[in-house]
PDB file of N, CA and C in Angstrom:
ATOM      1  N   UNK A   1      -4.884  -2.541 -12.915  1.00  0.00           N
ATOM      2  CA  UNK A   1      -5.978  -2.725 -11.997  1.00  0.00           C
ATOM      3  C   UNK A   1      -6.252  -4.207 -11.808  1.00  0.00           C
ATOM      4  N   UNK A   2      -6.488  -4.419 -10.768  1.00  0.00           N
ATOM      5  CA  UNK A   2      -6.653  -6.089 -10.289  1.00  0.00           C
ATOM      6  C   UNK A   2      -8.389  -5.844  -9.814  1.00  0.00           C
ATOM      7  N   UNK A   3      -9.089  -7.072 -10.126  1.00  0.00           N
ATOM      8  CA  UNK A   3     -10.721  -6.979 -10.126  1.00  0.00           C
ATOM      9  C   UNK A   3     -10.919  -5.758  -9.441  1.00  0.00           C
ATOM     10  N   UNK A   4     -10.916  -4.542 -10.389  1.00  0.00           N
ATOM     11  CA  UNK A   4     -11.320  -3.057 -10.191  1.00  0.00           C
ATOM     12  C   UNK A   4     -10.773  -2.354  -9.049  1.00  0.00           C
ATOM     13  N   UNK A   5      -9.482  -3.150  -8.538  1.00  0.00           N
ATOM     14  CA  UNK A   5      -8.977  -1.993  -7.225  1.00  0.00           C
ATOM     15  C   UNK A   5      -7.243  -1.541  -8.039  1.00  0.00           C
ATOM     16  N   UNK A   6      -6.779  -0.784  -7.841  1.00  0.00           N
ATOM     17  CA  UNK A   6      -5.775  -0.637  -8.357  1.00  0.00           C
ATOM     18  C   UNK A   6      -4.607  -0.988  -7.641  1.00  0.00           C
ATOM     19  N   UNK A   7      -3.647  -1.847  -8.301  1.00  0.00           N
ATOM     20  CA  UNK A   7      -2.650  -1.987  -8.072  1.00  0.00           C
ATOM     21  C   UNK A   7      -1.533  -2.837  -8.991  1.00  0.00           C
ATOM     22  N   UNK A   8      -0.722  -3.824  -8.643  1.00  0.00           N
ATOM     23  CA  UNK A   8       0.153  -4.406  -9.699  1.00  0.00           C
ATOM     24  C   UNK A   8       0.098  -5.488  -9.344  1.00  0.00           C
ATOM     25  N   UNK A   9       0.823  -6.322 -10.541  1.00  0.00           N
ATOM     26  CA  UNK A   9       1.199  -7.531 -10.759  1.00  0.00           C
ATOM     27  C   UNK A   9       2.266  -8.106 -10.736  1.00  0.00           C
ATOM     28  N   UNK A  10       3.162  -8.719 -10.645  1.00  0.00           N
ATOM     29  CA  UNK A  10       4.371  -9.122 -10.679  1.00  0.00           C
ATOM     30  C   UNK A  10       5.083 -10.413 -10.855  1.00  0.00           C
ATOM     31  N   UNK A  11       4.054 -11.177 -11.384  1.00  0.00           N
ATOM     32  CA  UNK A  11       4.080 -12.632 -11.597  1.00  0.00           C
ATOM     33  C   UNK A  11       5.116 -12.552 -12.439  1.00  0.00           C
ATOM     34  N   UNK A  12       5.482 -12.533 -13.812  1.00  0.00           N
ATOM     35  CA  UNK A  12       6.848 -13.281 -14.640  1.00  0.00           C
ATOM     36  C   UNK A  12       8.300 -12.087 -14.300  1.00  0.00           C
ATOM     37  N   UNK A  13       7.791 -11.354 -13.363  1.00  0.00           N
ATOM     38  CA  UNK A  13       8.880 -10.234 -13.121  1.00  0.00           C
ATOM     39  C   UNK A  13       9.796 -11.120 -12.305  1.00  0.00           C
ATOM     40  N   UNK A  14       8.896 -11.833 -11.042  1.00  0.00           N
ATOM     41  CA  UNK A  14       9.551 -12.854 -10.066  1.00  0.00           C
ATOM     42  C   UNK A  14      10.241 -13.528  -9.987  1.00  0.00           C
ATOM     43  N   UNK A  15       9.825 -14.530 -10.795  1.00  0.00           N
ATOM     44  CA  UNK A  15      10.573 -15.666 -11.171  1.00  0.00           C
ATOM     45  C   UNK A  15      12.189 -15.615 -11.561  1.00  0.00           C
ATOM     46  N   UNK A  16      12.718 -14.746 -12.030  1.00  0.00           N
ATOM     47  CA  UNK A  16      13.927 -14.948 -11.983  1.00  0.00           C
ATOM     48  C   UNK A  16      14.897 -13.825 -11.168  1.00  0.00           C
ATOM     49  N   UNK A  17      13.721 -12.965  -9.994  1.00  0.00           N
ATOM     50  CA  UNK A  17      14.293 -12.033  -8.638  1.00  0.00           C
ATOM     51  C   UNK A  17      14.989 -13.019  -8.024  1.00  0.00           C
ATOM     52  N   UNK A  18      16.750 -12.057  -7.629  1.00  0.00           N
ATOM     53  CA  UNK A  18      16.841 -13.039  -6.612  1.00  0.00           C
ATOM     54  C   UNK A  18      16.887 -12.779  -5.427  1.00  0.00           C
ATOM     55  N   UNK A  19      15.954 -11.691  -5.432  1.00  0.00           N
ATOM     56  CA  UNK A  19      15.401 -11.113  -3.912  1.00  0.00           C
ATOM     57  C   UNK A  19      14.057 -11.761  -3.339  1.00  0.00           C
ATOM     58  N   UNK A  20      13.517 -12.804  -4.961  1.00  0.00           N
ATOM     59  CA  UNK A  20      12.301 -13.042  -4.656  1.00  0.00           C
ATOM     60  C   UNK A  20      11.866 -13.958  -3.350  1.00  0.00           C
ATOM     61  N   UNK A  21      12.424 -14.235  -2.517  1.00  0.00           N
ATOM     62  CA  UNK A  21      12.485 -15.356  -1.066  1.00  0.00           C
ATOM     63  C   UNK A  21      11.985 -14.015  -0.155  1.00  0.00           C
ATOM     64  N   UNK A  22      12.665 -12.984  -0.243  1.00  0.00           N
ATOM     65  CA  UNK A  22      12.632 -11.836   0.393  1.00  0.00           C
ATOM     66  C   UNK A  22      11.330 -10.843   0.431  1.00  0.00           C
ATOM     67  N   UNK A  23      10.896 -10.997  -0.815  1.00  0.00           N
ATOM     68  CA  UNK A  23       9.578 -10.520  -1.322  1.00  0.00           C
ATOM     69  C   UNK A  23       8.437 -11.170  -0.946  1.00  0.00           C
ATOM     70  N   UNK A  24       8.364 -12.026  -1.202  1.00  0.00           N
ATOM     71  CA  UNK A  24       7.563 -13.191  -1.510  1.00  0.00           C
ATOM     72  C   UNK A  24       7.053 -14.648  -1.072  1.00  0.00           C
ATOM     73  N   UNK A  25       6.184 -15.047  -0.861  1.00  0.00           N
ATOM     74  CA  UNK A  25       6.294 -16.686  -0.504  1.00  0.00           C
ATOM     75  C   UNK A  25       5.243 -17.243  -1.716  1.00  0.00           C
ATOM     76  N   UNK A  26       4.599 -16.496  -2.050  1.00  0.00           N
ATOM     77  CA  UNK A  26       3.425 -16.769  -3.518  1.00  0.00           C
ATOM     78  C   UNK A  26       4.436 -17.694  -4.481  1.00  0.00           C
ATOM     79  N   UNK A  27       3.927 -18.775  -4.477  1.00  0.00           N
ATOM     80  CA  UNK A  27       4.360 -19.300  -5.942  1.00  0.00           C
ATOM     81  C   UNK A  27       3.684 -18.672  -7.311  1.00  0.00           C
ATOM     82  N   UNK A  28       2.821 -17.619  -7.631  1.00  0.00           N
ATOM     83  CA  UNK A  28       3.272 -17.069  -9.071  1.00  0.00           C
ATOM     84  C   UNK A  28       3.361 -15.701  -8.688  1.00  0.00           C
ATOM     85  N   UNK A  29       4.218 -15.291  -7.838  1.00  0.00           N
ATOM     86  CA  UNK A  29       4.647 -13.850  -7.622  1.00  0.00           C
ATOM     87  C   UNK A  29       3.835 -12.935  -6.892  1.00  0.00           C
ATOM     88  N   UNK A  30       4.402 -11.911  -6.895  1.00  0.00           N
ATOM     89  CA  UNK A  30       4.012 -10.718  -5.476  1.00  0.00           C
ATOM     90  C   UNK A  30       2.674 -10.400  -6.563  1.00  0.00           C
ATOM     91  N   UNK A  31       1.700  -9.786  -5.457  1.00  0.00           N
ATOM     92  CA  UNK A  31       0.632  -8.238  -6.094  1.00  0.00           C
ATOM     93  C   UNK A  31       0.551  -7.464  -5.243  1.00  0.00           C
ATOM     94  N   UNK A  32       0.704  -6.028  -5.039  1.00  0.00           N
ATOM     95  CA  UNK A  32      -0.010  -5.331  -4.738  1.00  0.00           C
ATOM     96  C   UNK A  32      -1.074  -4.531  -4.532  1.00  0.00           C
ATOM     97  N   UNK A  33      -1.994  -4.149  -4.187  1.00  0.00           N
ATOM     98  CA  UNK A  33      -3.116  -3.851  -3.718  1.00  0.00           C
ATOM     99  C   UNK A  33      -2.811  -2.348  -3.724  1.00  0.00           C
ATOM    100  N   UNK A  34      -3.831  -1.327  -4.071  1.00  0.00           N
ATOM    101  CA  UNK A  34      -3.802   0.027  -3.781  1.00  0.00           C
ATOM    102  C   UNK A  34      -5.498   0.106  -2.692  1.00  0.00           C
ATOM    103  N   UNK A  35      -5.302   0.717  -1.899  1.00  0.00           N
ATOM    104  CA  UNK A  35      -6.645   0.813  -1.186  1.00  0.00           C
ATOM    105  C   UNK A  35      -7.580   1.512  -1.422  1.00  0.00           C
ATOM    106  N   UNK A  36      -9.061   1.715  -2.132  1.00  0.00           N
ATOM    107  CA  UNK A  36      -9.830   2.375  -3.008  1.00  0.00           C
ATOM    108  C   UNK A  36      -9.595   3.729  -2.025  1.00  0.00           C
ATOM    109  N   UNK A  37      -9.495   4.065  -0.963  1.00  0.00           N
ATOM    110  CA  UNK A  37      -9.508   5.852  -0.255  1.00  0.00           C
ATOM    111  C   UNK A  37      -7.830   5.819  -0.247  1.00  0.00           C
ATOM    112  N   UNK A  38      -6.954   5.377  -0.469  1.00  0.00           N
ATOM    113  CA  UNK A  38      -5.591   5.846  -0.426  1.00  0.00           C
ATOM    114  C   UNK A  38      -5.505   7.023  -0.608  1.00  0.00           C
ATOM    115  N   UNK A  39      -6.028   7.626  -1.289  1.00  0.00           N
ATOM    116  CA  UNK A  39      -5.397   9.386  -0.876  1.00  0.00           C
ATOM    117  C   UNK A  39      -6.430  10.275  -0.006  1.00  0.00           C
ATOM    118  N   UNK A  40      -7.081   9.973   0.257  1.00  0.00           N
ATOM    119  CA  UNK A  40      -7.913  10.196   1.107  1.00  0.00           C
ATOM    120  C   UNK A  40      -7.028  10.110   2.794  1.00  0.00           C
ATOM    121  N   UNK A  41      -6.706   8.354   3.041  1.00  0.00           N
ATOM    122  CA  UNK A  41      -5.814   7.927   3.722  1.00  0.00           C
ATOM    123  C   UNK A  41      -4.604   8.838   4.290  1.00  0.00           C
ATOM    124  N   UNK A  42      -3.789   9.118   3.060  1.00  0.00           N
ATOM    125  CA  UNK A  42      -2.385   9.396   2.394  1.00  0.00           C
ATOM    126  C   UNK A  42      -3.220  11.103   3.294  1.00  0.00           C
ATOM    127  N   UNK A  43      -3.787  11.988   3.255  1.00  0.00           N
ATOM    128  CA  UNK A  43      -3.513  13.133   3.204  1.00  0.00           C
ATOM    129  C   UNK A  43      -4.076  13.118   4.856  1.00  0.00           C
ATOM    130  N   UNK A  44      -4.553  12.157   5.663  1.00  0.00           N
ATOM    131  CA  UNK A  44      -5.602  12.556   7.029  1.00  0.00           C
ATOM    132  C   UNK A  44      -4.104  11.700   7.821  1.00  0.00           C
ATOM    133  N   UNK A  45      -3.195  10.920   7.206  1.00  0.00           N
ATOM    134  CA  UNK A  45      -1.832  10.837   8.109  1.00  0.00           C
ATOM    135  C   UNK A  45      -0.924  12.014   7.439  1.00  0.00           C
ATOM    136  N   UNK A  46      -0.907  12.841   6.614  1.00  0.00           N
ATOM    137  CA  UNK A  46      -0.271  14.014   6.728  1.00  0.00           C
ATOM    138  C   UNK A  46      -0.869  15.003   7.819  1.00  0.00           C
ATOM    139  N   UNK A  47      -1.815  15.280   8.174  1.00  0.00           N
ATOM    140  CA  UNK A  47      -2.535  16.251   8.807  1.00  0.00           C
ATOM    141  C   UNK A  47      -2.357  15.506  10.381  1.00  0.00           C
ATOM    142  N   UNK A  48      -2.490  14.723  10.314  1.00  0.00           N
ATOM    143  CA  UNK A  48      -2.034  14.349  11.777  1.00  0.00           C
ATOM    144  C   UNK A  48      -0.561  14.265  11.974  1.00  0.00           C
ATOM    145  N   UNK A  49       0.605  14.276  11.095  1.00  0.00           N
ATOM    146  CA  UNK A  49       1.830  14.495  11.464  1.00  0.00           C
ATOM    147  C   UNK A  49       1.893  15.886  11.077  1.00  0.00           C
ATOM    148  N   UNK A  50       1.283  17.096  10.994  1.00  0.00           N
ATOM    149  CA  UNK A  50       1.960  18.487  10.626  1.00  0.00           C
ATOM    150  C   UNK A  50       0.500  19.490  11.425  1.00  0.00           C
ATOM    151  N   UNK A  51      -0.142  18.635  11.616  1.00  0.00           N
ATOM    152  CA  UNK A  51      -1.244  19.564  12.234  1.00  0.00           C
ATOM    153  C   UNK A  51      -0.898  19.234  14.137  1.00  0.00           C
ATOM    154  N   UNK A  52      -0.614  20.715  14.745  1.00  0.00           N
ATOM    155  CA  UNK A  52      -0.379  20.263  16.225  1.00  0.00           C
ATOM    156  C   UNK A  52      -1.608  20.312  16.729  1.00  0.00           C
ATOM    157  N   UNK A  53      -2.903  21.000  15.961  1.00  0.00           N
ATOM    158  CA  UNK A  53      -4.003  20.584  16.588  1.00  0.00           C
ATOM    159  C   UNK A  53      -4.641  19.655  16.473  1.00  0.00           C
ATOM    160  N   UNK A  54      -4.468  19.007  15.423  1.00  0.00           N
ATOM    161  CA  UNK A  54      -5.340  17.499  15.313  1.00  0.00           C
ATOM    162  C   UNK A  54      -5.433  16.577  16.629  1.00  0.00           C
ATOM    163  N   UNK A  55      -4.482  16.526  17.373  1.00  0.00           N
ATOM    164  CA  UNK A  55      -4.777  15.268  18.284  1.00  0.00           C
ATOM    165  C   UNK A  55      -5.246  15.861  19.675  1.00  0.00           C
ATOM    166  N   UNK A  56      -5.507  17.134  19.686  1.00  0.00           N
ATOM    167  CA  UNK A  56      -6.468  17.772  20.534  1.00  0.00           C
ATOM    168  C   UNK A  56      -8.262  17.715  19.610  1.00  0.00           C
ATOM    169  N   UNK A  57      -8.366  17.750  18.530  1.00  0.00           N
ATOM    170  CA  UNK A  57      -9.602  17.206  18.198  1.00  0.00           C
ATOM    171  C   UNK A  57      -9.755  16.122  18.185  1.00  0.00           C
ATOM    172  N   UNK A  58      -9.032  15.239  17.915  1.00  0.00           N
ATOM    173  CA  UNK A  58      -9.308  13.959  17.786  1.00  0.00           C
ATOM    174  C   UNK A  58      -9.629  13.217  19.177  1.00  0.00           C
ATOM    175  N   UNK A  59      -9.178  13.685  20.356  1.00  0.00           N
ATOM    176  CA  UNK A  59      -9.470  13.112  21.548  1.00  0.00           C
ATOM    177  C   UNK A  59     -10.681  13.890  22.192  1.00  0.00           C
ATOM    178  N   UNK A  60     -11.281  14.303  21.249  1.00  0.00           N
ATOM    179  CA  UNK A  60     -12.645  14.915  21.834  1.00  0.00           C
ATOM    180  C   UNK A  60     -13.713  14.103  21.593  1.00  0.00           C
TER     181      UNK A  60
END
């Protein structure tokens, strides 16, 4: 967890990637971020790709 949101770190992982140019422009490495509603998120873009009615409610 990064100041109470969840996600990762990757600082001494970096430094010797040699994908890290590719990853990265941070001089002490990548983080990721998780978004506090991610599954929340994660399940309302499932329902709009498998639900054929959703985008008839949604344009109401």
């Amino acid at each position: 967890m990064i100041r109470g949101v969840p996600g990762a770190q990757f600082k001494r992982v970096c430094t010797g990637c040699p994908l890290r140019e590719r990853c990265t422009t941070s001089r002490t490495g990548r983080t990721l971020n998780v978004h506090p509603q991610y599954e929340l998120l994660a399940a309302a873009r499932a329902q709009a790709a498998t639900d054929t009615l959703w985008p008839d409610e949604y344009r109401r």
